[in-house]
N, C-alpha and C. Protein backbone atom coordinates (compact mmCIF):
# COMPACT_ATOMS: atom_id res chain seq x y z
N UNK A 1 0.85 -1.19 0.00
CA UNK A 1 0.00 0.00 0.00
C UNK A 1 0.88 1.24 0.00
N UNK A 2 0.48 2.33 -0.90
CA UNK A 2 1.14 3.68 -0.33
C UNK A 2 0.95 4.13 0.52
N UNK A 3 2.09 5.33 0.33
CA UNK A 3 2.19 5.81 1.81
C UNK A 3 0.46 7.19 1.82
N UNK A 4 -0.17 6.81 2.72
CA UNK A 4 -1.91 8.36 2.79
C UNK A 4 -1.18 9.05 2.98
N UNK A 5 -1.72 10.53 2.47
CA UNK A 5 -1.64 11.11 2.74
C UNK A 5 -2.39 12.68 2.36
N UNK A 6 -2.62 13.53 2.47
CA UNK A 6 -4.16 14.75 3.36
C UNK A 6 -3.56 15.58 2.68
N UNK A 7 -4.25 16.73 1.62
CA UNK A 7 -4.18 17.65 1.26
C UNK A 7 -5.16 18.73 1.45
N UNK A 8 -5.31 20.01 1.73
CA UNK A 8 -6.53 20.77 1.53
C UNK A 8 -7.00 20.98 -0.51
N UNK A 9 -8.30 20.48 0.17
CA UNK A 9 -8.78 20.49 -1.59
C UNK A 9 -9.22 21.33 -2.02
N UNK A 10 -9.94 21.65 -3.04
CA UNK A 10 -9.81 22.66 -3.87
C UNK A 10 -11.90 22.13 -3.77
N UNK A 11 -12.52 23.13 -3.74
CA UNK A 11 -14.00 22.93 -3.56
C UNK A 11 -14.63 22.94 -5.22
N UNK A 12 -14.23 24.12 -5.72
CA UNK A 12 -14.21 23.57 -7.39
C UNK A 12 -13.59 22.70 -7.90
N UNK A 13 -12.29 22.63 -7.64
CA UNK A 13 -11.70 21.91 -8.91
C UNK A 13 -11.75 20.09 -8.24
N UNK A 14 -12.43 20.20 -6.99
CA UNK A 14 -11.95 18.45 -6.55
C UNK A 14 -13.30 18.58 -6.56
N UNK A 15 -14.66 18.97 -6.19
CA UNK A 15 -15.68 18.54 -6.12
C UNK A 15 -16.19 17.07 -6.35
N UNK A 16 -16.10 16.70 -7.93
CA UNK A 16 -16.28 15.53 -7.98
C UNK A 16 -15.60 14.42 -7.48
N UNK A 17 -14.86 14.28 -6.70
CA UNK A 17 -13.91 13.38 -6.16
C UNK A 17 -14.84 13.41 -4.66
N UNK A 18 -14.67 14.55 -3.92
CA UNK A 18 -15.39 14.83 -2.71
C UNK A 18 -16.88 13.99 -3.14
N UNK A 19 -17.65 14.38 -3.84
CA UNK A 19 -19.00 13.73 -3.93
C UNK A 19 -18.83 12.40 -4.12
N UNK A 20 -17.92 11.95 -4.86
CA UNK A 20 -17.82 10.23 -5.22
C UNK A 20 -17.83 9.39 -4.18
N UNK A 21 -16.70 10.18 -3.17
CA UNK A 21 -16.16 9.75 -1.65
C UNK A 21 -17.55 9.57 -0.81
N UNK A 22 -18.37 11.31 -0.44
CA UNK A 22 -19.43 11.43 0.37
C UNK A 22 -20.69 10.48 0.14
N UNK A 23 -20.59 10.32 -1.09
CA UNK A 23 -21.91 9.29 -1.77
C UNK A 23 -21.78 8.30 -1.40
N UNK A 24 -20.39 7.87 -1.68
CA UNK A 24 -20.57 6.52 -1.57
C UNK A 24 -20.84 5.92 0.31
N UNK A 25 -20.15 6.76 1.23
CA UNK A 25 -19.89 6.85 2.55
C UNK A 25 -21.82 7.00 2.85
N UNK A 26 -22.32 8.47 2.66
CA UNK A 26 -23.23 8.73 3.45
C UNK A 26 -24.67 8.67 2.91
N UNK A 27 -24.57 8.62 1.48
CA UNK A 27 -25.72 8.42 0.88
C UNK A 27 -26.20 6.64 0.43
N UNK A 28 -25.14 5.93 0.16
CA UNK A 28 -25.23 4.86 -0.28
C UNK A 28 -25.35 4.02 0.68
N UNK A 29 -24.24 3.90 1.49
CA UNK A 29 -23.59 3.00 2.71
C UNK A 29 -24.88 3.26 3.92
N UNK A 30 -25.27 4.96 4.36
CA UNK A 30 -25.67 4.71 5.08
C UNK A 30 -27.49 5.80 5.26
N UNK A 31 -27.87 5.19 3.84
CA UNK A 31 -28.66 6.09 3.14
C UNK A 31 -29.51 7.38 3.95
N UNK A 32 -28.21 8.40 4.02
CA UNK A 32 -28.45 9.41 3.92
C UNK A 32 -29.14 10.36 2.57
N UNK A 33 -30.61 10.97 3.25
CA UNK A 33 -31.01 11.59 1.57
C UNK A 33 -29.67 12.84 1.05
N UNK A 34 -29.98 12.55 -0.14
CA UNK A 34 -28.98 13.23 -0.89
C UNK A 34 -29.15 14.79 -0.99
N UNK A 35 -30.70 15.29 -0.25
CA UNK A 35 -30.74 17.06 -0.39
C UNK A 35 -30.05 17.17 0.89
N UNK A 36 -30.16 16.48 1.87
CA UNK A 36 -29.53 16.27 3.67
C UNK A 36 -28.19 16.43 3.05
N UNK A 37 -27.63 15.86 2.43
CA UNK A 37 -25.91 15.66 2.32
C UNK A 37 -25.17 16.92 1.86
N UNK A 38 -25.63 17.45 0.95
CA UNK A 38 -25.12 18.68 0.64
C UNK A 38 -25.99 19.72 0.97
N UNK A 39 -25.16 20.84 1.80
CA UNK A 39 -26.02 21.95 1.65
C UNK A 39 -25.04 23.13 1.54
N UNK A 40 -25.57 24.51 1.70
CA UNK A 40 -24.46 25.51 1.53
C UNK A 40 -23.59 26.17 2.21
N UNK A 41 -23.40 25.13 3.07
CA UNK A 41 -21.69 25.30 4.01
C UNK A 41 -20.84 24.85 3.13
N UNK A 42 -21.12 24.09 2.65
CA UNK A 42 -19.77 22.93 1.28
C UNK A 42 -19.12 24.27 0.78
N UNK A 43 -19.65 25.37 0.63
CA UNK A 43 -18.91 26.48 -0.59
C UNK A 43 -18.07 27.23 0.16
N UNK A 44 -18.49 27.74 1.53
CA UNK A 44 -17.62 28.59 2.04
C UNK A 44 -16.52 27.66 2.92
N UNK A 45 -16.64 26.28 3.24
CA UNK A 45 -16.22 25.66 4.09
C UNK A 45 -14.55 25.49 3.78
N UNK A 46 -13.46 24.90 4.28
CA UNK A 46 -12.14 24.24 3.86
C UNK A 46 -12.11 22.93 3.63
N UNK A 47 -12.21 22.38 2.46
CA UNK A 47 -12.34 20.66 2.46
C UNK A 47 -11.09 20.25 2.26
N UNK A 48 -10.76 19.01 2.55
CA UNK A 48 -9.66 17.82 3.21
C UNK A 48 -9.88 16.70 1.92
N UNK A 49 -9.28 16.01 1.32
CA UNK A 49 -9.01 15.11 0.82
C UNK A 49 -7.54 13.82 1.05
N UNK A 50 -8.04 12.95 1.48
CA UNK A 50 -6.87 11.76 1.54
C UNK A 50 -6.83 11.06 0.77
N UNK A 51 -5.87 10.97 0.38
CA UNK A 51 -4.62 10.12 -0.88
C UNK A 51 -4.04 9.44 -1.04
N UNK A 52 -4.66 7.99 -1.23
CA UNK A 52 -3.90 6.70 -1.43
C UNK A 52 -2.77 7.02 -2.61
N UNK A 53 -1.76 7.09 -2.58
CA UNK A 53 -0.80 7.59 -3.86
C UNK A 53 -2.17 8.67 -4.44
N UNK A 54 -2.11 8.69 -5.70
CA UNK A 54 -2.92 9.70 -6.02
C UNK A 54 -4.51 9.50 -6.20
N UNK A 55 -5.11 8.76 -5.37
CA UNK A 55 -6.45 7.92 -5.44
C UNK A 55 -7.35 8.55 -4.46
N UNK A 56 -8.23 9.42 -4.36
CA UNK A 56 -8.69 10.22 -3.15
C UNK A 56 -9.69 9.00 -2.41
N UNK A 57 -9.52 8.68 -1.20
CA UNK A 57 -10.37 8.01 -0.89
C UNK A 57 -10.74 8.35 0.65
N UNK A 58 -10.61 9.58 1.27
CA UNK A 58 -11.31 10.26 2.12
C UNK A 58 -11.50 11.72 2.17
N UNK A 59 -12.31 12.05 3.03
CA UNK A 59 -12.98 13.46 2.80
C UNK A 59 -13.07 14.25 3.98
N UNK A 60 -13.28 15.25 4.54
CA UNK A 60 -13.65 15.98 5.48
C UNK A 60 -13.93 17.99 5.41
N UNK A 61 -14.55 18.50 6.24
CA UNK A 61 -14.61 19.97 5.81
C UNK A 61 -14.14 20.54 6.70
N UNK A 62 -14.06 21.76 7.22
CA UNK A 62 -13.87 22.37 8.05
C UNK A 62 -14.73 23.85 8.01
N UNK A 63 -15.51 24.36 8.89
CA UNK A 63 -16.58 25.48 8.54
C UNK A 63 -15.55 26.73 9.55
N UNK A 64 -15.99 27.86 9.17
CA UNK A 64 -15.14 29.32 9.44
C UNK A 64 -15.92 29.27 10.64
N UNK A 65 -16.53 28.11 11.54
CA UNK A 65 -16.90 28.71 13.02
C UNK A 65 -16.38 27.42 13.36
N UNK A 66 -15.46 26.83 12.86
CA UNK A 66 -14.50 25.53 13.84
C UNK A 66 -15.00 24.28 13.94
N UNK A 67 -16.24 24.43 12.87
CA UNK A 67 -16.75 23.02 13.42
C UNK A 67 -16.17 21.92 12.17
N UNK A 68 -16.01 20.67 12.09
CA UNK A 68 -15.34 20.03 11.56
C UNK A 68 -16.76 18.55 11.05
N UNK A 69 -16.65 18.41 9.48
CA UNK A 69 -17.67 17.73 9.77
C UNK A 69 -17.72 16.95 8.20
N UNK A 70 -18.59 16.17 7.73
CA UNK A 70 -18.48 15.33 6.80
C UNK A 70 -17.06 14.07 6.69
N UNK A 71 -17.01 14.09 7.46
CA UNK A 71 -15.36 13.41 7.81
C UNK A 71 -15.67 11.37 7.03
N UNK A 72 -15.16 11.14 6.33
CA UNK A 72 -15.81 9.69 5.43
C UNK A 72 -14.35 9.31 4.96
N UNK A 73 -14.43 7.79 5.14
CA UNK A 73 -12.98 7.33 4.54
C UNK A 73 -13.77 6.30 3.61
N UNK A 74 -13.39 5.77 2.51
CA UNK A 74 -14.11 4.80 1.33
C UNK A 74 -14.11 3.46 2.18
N UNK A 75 -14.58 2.46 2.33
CA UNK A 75 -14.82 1.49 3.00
C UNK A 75 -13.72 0.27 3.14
N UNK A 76 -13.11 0.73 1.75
CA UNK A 76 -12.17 -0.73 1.92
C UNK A 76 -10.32 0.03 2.15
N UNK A 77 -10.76 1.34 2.40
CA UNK A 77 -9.41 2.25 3.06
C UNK A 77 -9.43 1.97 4.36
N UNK A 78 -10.91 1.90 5.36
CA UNK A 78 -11.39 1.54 6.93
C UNK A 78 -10.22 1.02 7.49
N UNK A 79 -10.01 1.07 8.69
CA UNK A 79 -8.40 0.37 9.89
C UNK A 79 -7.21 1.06 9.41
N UNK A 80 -7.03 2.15 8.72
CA UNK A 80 -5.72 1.71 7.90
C UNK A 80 -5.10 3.19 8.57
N UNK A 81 -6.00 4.02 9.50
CA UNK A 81 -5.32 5.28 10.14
C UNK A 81 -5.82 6.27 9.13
N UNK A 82 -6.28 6.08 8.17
CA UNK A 82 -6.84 7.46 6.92
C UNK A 82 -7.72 8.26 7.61
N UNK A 83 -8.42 8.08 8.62
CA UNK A 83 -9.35 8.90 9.17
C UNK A 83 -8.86 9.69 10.49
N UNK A 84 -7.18 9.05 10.76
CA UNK A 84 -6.53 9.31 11.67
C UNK A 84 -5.89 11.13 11.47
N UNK A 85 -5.41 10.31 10.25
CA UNK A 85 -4.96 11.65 9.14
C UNK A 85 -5.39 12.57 8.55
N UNK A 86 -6.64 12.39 8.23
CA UNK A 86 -7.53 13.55 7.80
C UNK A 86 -7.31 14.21 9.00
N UNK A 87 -8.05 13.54 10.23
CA UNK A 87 -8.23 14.61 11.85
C UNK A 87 -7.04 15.52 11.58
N UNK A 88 -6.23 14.68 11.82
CA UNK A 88 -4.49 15.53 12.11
C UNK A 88 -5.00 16.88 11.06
N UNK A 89 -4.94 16.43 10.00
CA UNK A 89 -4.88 17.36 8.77
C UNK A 89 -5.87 18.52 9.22
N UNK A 90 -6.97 18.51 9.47
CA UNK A 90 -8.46 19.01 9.55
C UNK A 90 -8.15 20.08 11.27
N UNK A 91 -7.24 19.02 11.87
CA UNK A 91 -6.88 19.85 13.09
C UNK A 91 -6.07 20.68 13.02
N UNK A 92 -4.89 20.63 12.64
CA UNK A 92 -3.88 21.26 12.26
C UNK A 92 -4.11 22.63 11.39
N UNK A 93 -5.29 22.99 10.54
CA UNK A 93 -5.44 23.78 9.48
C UNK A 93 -5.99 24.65 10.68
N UNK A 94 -7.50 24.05 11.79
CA UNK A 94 -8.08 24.44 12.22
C UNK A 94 -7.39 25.50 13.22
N UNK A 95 -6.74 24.83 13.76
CA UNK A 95 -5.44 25.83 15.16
C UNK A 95 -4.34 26.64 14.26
N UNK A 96 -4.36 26.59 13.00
CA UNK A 96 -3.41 27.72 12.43
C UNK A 96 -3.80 28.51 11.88
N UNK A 97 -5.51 28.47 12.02
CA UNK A 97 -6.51 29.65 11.55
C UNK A 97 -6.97 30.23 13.12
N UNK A 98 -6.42 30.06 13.79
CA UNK A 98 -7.30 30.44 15.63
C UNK A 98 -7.56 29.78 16.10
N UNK A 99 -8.40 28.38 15.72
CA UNK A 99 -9.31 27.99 15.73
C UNK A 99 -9.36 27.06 16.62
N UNK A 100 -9.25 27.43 17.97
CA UNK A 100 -8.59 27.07 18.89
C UNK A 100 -9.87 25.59 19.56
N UNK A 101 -10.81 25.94 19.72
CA UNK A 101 -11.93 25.02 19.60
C UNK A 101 -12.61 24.42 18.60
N UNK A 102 -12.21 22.88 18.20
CA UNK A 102 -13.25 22.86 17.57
C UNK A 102 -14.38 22.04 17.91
N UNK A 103 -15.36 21.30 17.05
CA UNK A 103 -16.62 20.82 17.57
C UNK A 103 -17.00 19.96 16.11
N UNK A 104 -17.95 18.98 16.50
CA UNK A 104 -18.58 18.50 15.58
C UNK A 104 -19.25 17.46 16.14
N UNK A 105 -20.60 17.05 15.28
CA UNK A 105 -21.72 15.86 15.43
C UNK A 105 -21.08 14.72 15.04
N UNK A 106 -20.88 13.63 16.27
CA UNK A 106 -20.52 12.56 15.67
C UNK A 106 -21.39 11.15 15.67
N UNK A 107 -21.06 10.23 14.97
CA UNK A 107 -21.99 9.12 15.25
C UNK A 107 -21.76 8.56 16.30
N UNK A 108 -22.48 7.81 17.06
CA UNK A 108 -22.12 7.18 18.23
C UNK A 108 -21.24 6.30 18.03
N UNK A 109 -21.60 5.67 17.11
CA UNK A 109 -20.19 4.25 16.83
C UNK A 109 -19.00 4.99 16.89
N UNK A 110 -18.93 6.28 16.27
CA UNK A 110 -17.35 6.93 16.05
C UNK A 110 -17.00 7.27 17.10
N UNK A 111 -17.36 7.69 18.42
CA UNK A 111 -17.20 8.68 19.41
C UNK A 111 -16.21 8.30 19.98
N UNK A 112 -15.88 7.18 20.38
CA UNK A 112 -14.22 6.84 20.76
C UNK A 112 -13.32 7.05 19.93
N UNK A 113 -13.65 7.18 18.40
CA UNK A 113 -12.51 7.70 17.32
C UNK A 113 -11.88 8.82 17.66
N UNK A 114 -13.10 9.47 17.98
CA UNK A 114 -12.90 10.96 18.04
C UNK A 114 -12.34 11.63 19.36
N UNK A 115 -12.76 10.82 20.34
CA UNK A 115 -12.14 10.77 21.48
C UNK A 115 -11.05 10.53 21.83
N UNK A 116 -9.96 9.48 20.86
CA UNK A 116 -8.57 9.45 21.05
C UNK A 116 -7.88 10.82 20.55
N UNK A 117 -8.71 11.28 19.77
CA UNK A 117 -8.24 12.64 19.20
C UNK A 117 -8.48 13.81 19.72
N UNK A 118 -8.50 13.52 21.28
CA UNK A 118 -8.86 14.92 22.11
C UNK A 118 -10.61 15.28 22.12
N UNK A 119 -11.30 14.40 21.57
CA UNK A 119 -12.54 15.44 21.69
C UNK A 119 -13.34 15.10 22.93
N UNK A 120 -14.16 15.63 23.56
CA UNK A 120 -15.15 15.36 24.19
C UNK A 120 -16.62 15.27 23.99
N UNK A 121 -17.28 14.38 24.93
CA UNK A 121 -18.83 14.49 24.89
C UNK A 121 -19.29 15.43 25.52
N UNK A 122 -20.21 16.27 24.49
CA UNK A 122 -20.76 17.36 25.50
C UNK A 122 -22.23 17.64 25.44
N UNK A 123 -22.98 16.09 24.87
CA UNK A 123 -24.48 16.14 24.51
C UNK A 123 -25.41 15.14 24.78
N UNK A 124 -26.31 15.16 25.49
CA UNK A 124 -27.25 13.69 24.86
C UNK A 124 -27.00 13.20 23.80
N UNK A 125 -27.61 11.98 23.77
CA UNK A 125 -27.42 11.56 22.66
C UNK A 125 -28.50 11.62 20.99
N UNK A 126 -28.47 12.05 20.26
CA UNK A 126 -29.69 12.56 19.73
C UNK A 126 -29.56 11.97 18.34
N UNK A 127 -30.69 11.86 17.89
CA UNK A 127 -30.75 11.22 16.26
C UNK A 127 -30.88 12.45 15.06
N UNK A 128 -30.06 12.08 14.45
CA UNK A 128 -29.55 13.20 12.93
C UNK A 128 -29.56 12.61 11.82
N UNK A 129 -30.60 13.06 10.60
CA UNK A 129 -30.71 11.81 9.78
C UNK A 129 -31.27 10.29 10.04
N UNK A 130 -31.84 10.05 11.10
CA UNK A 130 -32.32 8.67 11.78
C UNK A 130 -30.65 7.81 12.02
N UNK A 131 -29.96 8.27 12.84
CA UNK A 131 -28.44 7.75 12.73
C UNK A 131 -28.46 8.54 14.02
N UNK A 132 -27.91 7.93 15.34
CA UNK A 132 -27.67 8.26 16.59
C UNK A 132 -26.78 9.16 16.66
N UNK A 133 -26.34 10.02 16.82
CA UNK A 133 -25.21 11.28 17.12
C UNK A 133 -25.06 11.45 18.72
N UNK A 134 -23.87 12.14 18.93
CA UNK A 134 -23.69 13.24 20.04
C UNK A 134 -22.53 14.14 19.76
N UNK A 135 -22.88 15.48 20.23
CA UNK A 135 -22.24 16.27 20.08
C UNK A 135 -20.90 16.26 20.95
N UNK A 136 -19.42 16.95 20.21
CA UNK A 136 -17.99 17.04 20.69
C UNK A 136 -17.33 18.03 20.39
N UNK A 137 -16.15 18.47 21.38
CA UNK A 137 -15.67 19.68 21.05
C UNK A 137 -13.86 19.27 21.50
N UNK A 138 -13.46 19.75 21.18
CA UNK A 138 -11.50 19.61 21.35
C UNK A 138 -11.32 21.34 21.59
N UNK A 139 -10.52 21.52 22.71
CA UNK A 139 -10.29 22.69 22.72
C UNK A 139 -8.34 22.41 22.62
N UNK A 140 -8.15 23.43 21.61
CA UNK A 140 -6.75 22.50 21.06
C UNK A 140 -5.64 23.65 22.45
């Protein structure tokens, strides 16, 4: 396998790569409706792309109020640390813009992911999309 690795993407010019990724992750896998999946944070937001050699096979955004979110690795990339790397990536952009807190809705299954990565629980637990969530924040 190559070596992943996280670039900030380009919202025009990678779009279709980002949607191939998100579709297949949140609309397909875990049928999220497709007007739910995109809305108009995607334009102003900072998106993340990970890079099997040159093969994009994860995604993530970052919004100008710190919150961090759409975060999807392709299914058969899963165990391999790609979602490890995006964070890093997604964190790293976030604290060299201020952005000293950030936050985001996670699934419950993920919440220990996200938790090795500094975040905390700071919510009931609540359903988003019919998919269990709770809310987290990392103050970096």
């Amino acid at each position: 396998m190559n070596k992943i690795h996280v670039s900030v993407a380009d919202w025009q010019k990678d779009i279709a790569e980002i949607r191939r990724i998100r579709e297949a992750v949140f609309i397909a896998e875990q049928s999220v409706p497709p007007e739910l999946e995109w809305d108009a944070d995607d334009a102003g937001a900072m998106h993340f792309l990970a890079f099997e050699g040159d093969f994009p096979i994860g995604t993530a955004r970052l919004l100008p109020s710190g919150e961090i979110g759409r975060v999807s690795v392709l299914k058969d990339w899963r165990g391999l640390k790609v979602g490890d790397k995006l964070m890093e990536a997604v964190i790293g952009q976030a604290e060299k813009r201020g952005q000293s807190r950030q936050f985001l809705s996670a699934q419950v299954y993920a919440a220990p992911f996200y938790e090795r990565l500094g975040f905390k629980i700071v919510s009931e637990e609540f359903l988003e999309v019919g998919i269990p969530h709770v809310d987290m924040e990392r103050e970096g």
